[in-house]
Every structure is written in structure tokens, then in C-alpha cells.
C-alpha atoms as a PDB file:
ATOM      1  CA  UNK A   1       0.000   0.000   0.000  1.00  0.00           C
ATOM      2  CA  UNK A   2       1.713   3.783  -0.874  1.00  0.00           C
ATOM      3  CA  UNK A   3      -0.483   6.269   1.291  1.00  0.00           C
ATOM      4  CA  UNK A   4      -0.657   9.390  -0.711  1.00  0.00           C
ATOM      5  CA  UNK A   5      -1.330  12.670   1.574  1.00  0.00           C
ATOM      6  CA  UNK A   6      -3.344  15.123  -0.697  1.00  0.00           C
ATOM      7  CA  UNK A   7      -2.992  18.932  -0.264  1.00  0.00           C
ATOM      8  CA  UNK A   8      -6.047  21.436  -0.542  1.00  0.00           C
ATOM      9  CA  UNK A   9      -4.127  23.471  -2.796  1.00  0.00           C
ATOM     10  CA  UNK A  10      -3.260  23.324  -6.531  1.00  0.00           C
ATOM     11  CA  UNK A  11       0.180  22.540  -7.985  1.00  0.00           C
ATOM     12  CA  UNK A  12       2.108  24.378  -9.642  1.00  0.00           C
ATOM     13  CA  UNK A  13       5.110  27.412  -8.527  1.00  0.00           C
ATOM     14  CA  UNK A  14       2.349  30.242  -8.661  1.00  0.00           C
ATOM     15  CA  UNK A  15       0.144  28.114  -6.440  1.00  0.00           C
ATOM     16  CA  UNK A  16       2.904  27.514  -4.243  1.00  0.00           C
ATOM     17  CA  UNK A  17       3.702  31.329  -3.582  1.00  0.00           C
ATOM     18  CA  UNK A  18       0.412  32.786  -3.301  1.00  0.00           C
ATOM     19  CA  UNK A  19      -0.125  29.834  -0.560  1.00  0.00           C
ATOM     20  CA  UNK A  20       2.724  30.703   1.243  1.00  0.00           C
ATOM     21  CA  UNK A  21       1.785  34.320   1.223  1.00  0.00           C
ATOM     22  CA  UNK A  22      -1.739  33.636   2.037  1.00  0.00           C
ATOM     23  CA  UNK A  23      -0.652  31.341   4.852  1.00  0.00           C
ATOM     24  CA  UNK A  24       1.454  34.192   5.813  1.00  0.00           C
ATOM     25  CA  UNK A  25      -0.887  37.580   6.012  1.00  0.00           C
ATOM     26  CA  UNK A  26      -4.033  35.231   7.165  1.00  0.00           C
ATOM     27  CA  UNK A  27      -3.057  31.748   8.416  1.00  0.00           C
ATOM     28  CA  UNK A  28      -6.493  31.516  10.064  1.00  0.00           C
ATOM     29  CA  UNK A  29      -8.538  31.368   6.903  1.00  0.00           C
ATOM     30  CA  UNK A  30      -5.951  29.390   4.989  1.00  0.00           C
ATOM     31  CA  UNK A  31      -7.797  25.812   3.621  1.00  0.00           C
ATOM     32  CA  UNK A  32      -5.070  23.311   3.716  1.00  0.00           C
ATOM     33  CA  UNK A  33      -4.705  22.078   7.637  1.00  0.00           C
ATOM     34  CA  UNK A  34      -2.085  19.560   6.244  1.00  0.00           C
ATOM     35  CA  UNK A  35      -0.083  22.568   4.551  1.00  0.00           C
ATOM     36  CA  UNK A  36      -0.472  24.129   7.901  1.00  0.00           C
ATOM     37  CA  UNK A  37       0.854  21.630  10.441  1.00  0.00           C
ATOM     38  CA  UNK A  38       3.471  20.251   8.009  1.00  0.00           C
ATOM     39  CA  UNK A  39       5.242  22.762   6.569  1.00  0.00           C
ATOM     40  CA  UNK A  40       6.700  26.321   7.186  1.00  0.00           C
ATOM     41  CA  UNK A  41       7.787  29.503   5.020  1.00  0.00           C
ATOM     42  CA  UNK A  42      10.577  27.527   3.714  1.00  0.00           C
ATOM     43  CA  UNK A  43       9.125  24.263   2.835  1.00  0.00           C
ATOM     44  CA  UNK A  44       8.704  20.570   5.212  1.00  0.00           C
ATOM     45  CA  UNK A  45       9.042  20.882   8.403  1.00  0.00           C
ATOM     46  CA  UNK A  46      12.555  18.532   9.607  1.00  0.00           C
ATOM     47  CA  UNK A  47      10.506  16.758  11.888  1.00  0.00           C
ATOM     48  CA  UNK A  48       7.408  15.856   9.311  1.00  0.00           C
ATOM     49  CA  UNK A  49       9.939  14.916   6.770  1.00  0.00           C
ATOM     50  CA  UNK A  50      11.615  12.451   9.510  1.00  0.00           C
ATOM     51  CA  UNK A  51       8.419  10.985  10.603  1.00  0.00           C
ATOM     52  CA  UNK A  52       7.140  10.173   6.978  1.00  0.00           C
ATOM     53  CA  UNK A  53      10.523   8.871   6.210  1.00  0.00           C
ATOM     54  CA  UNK A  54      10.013   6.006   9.023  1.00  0.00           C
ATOM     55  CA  UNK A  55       7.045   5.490   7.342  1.00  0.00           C
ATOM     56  CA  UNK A  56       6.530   1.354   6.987  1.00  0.00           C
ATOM     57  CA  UNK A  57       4.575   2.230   3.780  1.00  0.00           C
ATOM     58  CA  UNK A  58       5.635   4.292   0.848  1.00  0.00           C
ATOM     59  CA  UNK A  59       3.978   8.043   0.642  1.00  0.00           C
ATOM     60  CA  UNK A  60       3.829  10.528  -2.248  1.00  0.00           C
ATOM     61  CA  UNK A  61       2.442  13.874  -1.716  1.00  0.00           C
ATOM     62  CA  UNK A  62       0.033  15.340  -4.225  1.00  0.00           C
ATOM     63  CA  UNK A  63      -2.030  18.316  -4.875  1.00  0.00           C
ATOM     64  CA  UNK A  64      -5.793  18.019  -5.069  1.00  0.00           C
ATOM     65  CA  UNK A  65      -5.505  18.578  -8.908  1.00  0.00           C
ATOM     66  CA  UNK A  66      -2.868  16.206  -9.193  1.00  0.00           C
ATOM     67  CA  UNK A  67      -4.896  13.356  -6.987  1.00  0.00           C
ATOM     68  CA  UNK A  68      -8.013  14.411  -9.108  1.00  0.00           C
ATOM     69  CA  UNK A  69      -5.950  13.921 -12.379  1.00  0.00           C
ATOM     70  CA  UNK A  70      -4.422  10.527 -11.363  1.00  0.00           C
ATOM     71  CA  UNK A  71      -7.218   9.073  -9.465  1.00  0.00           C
ATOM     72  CA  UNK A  72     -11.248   8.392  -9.415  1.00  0.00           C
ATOM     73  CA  UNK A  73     -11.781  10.548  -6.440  1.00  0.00           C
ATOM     74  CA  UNK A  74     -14.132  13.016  -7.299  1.00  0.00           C
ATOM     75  CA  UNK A  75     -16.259  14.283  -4.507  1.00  0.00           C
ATOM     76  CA  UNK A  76     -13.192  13.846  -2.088  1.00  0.00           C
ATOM     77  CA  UNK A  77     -13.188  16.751   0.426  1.00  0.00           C
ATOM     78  CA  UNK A  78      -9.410  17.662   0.798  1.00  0.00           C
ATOM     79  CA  UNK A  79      -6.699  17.396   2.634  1.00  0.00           C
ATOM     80  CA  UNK A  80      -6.890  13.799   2.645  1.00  0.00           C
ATOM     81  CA  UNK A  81      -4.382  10.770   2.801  1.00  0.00           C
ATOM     82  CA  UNK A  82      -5.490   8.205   0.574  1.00  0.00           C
ATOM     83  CA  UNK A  83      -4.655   4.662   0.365  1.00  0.00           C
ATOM     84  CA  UNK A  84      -3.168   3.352  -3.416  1.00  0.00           C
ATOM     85  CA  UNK A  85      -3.598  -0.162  -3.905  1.00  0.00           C
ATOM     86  CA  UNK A  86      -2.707  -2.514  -7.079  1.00  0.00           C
ATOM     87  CA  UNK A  87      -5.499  -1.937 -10.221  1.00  0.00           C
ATOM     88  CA  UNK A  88      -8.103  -4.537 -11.309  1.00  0.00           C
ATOM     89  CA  UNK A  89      -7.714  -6.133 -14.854  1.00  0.00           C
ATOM     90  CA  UNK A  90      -6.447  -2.824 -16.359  1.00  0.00           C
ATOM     91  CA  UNK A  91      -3.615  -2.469 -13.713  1.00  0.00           C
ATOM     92  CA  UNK A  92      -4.032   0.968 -12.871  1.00  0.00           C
ATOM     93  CA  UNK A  93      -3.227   1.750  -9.354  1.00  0.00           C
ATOM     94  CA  UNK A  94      -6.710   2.167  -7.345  1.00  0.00           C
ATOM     95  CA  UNK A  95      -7.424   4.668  -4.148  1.00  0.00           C
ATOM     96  CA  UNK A  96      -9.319   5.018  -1.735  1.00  0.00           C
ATOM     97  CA  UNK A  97      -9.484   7.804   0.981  1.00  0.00           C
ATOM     98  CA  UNK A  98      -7.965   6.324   4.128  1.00  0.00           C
ATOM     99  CA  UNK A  99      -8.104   9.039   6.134  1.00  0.00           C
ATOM    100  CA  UNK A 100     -10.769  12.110   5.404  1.00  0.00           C
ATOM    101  CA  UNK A 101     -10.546  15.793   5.660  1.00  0.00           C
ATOM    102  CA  UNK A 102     -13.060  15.850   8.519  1.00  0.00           C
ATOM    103  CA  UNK A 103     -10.660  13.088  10.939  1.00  0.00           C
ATOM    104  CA  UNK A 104      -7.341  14.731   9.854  1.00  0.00           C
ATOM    105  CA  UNK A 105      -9.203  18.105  11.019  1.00  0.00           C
ATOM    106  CA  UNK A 106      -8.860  17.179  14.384  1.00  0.00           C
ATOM    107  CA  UNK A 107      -5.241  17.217  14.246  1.00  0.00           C
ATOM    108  CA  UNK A 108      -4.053  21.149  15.102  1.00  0.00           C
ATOM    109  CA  UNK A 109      -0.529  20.196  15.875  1.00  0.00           C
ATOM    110  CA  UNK A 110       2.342  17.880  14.136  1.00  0.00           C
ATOM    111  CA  UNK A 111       2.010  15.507  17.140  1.00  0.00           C
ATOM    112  CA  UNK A 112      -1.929  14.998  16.371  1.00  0.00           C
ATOM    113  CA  UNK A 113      -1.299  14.343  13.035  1.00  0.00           C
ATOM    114  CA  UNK A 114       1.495  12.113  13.778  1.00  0.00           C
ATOM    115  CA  UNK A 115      -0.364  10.214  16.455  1.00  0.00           C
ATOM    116  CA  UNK A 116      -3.635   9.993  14.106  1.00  0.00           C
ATOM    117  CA  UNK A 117      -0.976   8.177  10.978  1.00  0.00           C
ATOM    118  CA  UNK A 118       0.341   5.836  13.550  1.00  0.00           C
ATOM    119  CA  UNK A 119      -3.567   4.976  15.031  1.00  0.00           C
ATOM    120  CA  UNK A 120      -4.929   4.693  11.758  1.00  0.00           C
ATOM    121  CA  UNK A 121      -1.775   2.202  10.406  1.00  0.00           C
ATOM    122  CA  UNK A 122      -2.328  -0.278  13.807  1.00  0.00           C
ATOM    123  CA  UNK A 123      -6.016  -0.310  12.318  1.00  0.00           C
ATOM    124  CA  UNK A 124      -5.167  -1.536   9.419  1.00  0.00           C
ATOM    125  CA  UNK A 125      -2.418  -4.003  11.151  1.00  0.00           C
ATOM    126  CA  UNK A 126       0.943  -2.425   9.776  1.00  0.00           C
ATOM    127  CA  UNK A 127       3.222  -2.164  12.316  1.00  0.00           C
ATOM    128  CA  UNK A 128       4.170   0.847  12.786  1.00  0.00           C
ATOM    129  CA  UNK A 129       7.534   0.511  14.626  1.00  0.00           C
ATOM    130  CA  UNK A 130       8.660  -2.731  12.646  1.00  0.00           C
ATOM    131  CA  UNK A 131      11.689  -2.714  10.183  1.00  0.00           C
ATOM    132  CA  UNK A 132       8.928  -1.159   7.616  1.00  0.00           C
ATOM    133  CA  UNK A 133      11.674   0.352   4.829  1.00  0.00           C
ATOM    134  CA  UNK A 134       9.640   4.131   4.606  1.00  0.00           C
ATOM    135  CA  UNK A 135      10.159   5.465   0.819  1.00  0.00           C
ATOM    136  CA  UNK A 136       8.595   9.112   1.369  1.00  0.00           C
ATOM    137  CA  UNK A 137       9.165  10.927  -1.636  1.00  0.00           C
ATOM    138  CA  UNK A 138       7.897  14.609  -1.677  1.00  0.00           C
ATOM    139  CA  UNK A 139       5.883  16.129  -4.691  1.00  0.00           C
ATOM    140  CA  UNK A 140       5.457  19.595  -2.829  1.00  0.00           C
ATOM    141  CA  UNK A 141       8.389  21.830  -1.637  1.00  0.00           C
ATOM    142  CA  UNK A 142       6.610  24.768  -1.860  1.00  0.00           C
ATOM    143  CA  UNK A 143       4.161  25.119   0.858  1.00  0.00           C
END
């Protein structure tokens, strides 16, 4: 399984810096909470990028255009983290939304968000602190 954490913003360089400003000048209206908790001014936050590193599953990070484009997950209320699985007969990677905007929105600090990852992996039985080989590769610098 690759989990795939989905920002509520749209790719791209311009996207990046008017997000960065915006989360700047008025961080309380700002629509990404995963943006928010992972990431500063100047990109991933050290200890985010450690802690999806350890990761026993490989992640990708995507922008909600970029899940949209790649996936069938219209409808999907973003941020999200969703789950990519092995295709059908036409072997195109499936996903499903493994955790929702409305559960991550709970989390207001790293350690939330960290905590939530790790309760949400021991429900699906991954073991969390095992010699899982994480493979997080980051899509989004910007924000």
C-alpha cells in the first residue's frame, strides 16, 4: 500500500507562492490544515519529513488537482491521505481515501497528526515501529 497525503491546494510554482503568502498575512482562513501543520515559510518541516521517512509504507504527496488527475476521487473533500492499492484487470493503481478531511481536522498540531498516521496504520495491522523500509518521496516543496 503507498499512502498518498493530498494537499487542498493546486500545484504548480504560482500556487505555491500565493499559498505561502496567504498562509502568511491570514493563516487563520488558509484551507489546507495539512499545509499548515506540516510545513513552514521555507518548505517541510525537519521533523514531518523524519516521521514520513520512518514510514513502513511508501507516501507521495500530491495536490488536489494532481490526486483528481491521477485518481477516481471526485467528490473527495481535501486534505486527505489516501490509500493506493494494485489496479483490477487494467492495472491501474486504485485509491481510496484512508483518512478524510473531517478526521485529519482534528489534528491542530504535528504531534496529532502524527499520532492519528500511527492509530490509523495499527487499524489496518501495519506495524508501525517494525523494520517497515519508509520510501517518502515529496511532490510539494513549496508550501
Amino acid at each position: 500500500m503507498k499512502l498518498v497525503f493530498v494537499y487542498n491546494a493546486r500545484s504548480g510554482r504560482w500556487n505555491a507562492a500565493l499559498d505561502s503568502a496567504h498562509k502568511l498575512v491570514s493563516p487563520g482562513s488558509y484551507r489546507c490544515g495539512l499545509c499548515a501543520v506540516t510545513h513552514h515559510p521555507l518548505g517541510m518541516k525537519k521533523r514531518w519529513r523524519a516521521f514520513v521517512a520512518a514510514l513502513p509504507a511508501e507516501v507521495e504527496f500530491l495536490h488536489r488537482d494532481e490526486a483528481v488527475g491521477r485518481y477516481d476521487v471526485s467528490g473527495v473533500r481535501w486534505p486527505a491521505v489516501l490509500a493506493e492499492r494494485p489496479g483490477g484487470a487494467g492495472g491501474e493503481p486504485e485509491a481510496t481515501v484512508w483518512l478524510d478531511a473531517d478526521r485529519m481536522g482534528g489534528a491542530t498540531g504535528l504531534e496529532q497528526l502524527e499520532r492519528l498516521i500511527l492509530d490509523r496504520l495499527a487499524e489496518d495491522g501495519t506495524d508501525a515501529k517494525g523494520e517497515g523500509q519508509g520510501r517518502g518521496r515529496s511532490l510539494h516543496d513549496g508550501s
